[in-house]
C-alpha atoms as a PDB file:
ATOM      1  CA  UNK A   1      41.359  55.420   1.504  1.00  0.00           C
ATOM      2  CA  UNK A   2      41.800  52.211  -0.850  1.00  0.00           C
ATOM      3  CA  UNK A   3      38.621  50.398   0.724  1.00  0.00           C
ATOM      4  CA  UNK A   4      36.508  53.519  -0.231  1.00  0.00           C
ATOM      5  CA  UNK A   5      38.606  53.876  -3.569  1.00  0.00           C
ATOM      6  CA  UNK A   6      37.353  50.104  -4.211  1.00  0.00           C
ATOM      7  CA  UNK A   7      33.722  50.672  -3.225  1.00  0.00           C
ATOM      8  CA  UNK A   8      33.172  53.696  -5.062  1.00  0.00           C
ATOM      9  CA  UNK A   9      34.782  51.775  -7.922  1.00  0.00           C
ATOM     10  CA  UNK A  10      32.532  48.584  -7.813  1.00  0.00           C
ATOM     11  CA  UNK A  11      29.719  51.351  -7.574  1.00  0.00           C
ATOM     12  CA  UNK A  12      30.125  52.462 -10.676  1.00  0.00           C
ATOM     13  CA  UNK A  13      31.012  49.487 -11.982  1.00  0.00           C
ATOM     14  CA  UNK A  14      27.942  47.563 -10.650  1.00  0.00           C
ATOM     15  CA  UNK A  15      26.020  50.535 -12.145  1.00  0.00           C
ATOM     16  CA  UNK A  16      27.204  49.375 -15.976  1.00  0.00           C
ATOM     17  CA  UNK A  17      26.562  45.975 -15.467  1.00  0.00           C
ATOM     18  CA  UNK A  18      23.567  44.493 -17.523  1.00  0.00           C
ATOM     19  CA  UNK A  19      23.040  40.756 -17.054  1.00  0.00           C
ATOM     20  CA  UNK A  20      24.333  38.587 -13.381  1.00  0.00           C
ATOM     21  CA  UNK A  21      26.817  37.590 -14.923  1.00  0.00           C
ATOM     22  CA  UNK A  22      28.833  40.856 -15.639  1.00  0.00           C
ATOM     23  CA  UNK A  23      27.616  41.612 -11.950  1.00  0.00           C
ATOM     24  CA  UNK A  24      29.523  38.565 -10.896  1.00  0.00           C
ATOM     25  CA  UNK A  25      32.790  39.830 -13.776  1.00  0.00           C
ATOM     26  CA  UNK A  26      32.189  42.976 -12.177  1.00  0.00           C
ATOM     27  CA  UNK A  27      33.105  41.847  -8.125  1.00  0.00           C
ATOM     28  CA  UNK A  28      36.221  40.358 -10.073  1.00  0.00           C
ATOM     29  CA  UNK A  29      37.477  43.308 -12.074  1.00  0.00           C
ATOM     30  CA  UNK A  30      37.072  45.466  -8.611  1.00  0.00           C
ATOM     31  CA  UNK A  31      39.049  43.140  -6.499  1.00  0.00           C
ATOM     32  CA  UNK A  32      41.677  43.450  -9.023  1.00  0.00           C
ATOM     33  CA  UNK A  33      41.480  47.266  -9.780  1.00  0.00           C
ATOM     34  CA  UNK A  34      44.690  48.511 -11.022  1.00  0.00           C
ATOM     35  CA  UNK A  35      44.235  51.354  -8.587  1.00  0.00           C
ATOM     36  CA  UNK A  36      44.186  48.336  -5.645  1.00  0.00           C
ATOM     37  CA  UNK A  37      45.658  45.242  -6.480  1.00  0.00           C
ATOM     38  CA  UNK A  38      49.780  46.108  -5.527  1.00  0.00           C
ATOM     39  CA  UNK A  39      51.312  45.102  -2.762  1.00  0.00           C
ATOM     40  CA  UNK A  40      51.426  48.216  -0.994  1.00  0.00           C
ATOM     41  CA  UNK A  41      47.475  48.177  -0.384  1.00  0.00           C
ATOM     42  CA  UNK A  42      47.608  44.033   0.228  1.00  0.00           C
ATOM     43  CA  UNK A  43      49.871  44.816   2.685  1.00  0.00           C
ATOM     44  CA  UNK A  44      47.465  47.041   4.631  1.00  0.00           C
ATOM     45  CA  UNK A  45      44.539  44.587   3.951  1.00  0.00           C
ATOM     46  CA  UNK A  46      46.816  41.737   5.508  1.00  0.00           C
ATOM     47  CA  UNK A  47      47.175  44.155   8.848  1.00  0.00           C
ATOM     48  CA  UNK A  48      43.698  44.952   8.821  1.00  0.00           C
ATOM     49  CA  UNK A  49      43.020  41.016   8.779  1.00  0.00           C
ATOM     50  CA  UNK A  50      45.708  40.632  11.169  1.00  0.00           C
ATOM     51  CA  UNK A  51      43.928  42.901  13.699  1.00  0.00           C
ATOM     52  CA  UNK A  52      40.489  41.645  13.047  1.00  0.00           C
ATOM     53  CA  UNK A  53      40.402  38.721  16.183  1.00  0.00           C
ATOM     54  CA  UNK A  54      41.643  41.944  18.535  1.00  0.00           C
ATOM     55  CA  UNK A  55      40.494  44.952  17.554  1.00  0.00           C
ATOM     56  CA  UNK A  56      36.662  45.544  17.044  1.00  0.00           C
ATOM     57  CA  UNK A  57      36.821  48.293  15.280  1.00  0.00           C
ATOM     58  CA  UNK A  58      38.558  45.903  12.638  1.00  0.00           C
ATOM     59  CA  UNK A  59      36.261  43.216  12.812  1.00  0.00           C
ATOM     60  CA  UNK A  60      33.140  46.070  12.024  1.00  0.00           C
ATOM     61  CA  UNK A  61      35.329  46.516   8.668  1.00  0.00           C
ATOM     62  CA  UNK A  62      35.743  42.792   8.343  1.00  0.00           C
ATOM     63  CA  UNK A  63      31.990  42.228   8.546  1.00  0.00           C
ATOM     64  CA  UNK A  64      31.139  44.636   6.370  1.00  0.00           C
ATOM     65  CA  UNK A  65      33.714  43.776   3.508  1.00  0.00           C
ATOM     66  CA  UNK A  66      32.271  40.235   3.325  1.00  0.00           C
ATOM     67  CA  UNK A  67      28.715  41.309   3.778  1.00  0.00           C
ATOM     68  CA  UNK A  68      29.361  43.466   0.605  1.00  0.00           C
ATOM     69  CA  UNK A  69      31.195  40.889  -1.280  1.00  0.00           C
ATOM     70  CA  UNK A  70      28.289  38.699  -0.813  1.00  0.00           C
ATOM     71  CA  UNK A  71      25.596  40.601  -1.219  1.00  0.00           C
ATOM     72  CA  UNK A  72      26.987  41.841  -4.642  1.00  0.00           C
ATOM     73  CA  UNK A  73      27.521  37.817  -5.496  1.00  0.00           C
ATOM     74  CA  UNK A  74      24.866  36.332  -4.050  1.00  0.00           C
ATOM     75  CA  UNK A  75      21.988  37.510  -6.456  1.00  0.00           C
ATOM     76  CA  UNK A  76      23.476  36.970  -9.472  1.00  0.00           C
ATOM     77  CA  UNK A  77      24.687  34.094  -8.951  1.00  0.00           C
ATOM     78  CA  UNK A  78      20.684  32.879  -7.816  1.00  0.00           C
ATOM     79  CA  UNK A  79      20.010  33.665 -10.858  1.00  0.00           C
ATOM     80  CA  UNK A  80      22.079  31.451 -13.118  1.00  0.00           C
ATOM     81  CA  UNK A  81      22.286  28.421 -10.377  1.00  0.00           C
ATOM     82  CA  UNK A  82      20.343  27.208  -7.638  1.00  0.00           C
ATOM     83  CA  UNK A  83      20.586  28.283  -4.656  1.00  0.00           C
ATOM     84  CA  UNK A  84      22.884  26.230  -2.797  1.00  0.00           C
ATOM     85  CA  UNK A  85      25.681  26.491  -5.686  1.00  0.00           C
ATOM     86  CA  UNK A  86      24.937  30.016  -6.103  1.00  0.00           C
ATOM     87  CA  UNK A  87      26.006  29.825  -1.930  1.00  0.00           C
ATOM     88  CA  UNK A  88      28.980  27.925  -2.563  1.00  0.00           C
ATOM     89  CA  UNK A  89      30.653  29.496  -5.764  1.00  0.00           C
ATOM     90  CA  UNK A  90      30.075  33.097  -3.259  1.00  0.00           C
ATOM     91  CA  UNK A  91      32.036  31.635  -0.581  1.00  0.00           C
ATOM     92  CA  UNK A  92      34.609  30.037  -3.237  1.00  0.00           C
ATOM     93  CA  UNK A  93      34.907  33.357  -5.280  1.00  0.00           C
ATOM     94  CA  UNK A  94      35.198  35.104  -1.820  1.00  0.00           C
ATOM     95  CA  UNK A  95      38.135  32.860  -0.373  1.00  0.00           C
ATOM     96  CA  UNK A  96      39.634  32.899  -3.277  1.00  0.00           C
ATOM     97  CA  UNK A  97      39.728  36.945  -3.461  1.00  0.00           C
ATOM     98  CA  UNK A  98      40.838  36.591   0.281  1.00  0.00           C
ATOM     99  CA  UNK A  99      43.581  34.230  -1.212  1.00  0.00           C
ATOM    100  CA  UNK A 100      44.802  36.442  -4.398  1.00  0.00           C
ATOM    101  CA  UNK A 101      45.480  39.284  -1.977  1.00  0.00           C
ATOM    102  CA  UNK A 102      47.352  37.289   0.418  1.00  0.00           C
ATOM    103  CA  UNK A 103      49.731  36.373  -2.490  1.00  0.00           C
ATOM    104  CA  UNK A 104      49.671  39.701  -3.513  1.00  0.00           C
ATOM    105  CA  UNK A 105      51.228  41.075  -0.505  1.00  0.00           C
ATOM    106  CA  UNK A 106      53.370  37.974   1.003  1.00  0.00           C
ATOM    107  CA  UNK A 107      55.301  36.540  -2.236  1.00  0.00           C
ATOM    108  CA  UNK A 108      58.226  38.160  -3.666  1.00  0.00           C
ATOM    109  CA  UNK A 109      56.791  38.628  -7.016  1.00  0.00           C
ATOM    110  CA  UNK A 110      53.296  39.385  -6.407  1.00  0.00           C
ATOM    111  CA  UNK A 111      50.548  38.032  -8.558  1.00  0.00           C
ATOM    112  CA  UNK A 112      49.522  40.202 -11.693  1.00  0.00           C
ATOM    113  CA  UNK A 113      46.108  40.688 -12.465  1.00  0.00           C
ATOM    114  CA  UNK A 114      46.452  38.559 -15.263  1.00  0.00           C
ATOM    115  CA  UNK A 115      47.773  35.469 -13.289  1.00  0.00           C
ATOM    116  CA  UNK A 116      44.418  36.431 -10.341  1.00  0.00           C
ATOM    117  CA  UNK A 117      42.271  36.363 -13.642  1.00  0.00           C
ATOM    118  CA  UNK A 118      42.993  32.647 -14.518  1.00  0.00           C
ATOM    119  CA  UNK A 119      42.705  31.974 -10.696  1.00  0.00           C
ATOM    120  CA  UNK A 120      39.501  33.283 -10.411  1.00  0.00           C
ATOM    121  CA  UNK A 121      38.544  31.921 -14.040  1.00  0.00           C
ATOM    122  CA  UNK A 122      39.159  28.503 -12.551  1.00  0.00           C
ATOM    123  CA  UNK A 123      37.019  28.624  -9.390  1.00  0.00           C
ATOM    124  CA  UNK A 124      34.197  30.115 -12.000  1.00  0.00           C
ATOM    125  CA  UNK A 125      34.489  27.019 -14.239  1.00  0.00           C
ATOM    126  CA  UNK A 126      33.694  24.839 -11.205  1.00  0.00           C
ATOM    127  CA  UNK A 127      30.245  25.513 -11.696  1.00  0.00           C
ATOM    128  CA  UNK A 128      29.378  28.285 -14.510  1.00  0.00           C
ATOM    129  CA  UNK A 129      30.189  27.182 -18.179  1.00  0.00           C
ATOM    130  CA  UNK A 130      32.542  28.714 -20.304  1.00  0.00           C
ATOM    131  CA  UNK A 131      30.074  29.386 -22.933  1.00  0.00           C
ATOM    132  CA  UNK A 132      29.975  32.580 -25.121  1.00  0.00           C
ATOM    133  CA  UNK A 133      27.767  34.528 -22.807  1.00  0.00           C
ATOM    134  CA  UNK A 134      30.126  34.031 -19.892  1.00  0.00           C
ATOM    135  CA  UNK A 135      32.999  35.098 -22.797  1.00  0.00           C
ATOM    136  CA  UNK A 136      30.680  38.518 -23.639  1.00  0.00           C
ATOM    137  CA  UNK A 137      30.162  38.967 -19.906  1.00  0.00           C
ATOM    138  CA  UNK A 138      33.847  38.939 -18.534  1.00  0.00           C
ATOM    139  CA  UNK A 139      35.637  40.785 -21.719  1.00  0.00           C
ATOM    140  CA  UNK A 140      32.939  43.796 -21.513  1.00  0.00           C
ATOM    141  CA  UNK A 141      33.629  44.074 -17.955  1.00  0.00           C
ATOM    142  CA  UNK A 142      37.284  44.452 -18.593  1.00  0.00           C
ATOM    143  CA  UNK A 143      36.858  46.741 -20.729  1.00  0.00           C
ATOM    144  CA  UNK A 144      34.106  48.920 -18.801  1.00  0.00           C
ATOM    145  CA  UNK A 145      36.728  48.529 -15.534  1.00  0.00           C
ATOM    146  CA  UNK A 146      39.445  49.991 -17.853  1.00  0.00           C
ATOM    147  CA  UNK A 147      37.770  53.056 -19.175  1.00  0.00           C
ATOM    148  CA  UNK A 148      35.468  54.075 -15.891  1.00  0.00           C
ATOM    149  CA  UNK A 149      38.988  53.572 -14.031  1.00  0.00           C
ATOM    150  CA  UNK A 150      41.039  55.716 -16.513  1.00  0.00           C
ATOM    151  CA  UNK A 151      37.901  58.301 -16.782  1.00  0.00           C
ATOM    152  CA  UNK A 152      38.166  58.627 -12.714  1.00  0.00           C
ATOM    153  CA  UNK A 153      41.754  58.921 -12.347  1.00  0.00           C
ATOM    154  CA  UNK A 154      42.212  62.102 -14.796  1.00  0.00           C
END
């Protein structure tokens, strides 16, 4: 139920987004959905990974979640960088999810979404400025996330 929970979530959320780069703010904001990003649902994505080499049924989900992930990074990012960085900062952003939810479910603490933002913020400023438009882009996401989650969960 979570992975569906999550794509029906950067659905919508892909549907608000006006420019690539609150496309790009808007893969963020899903993989860090309050509704998501806890432990409990890591946990399960860590089995799921865990099963992937063994079970094909696994590997089908596997595929799909990174075919997703890309596909919904991929264009935008072609559009503010050439082609090969757009490629790279995709894979980055993408190992770097992977990473976030490791953490999430293996430390003690977890990782807050707050903590995952500056992560991800960091592997952004690798290649994207931090100019005002990337500023606009990543607050109104946030604040679309917040109200289309809070509208869906009544």
């Amino acid at each position: 139920m979570p992975i569906r929970r999550l794509l029906h979530e950067a659905v919508l959320l892909l549907g608000e987004a006006r420019t690539p780069l609150e496309r790009v703010y808007t893969v963020v904001e899903t993989n860090l959905s309050p509704t998501s990003f806890r432990p409990e649902v890591a946990h399960a994505w860590i089995a799921l990974c865990a099963g992937v080499p063994h079970v094909p049924a696994y590997q089908r989900i596997q595929t799909v979640i990174y075919a997703r992930m890309r596909s919904n990074l991929i264009g935008p990012l072609r559009s503010i960088l050439p082609d090969e960085d757009a490629a790279l900062m995709s894979d980055l952003l993408t190992t770097a999810i992977d990473g976030i939810w490791l953490r999430c479910g293996l430390s003690l603490g977890g990782v807050t979404q707050q903590e995952a933002r500056a992560q991800l913020e960091v592997v952004l400023d690798a290649r994207l400025p931090d100019d005002e438009e990337r500023r606009a882009a990543r607050a109104r996401m946030l604040k679309v996330a917040r109200i289309l989650i809070k509208a869906w969960h009544r």
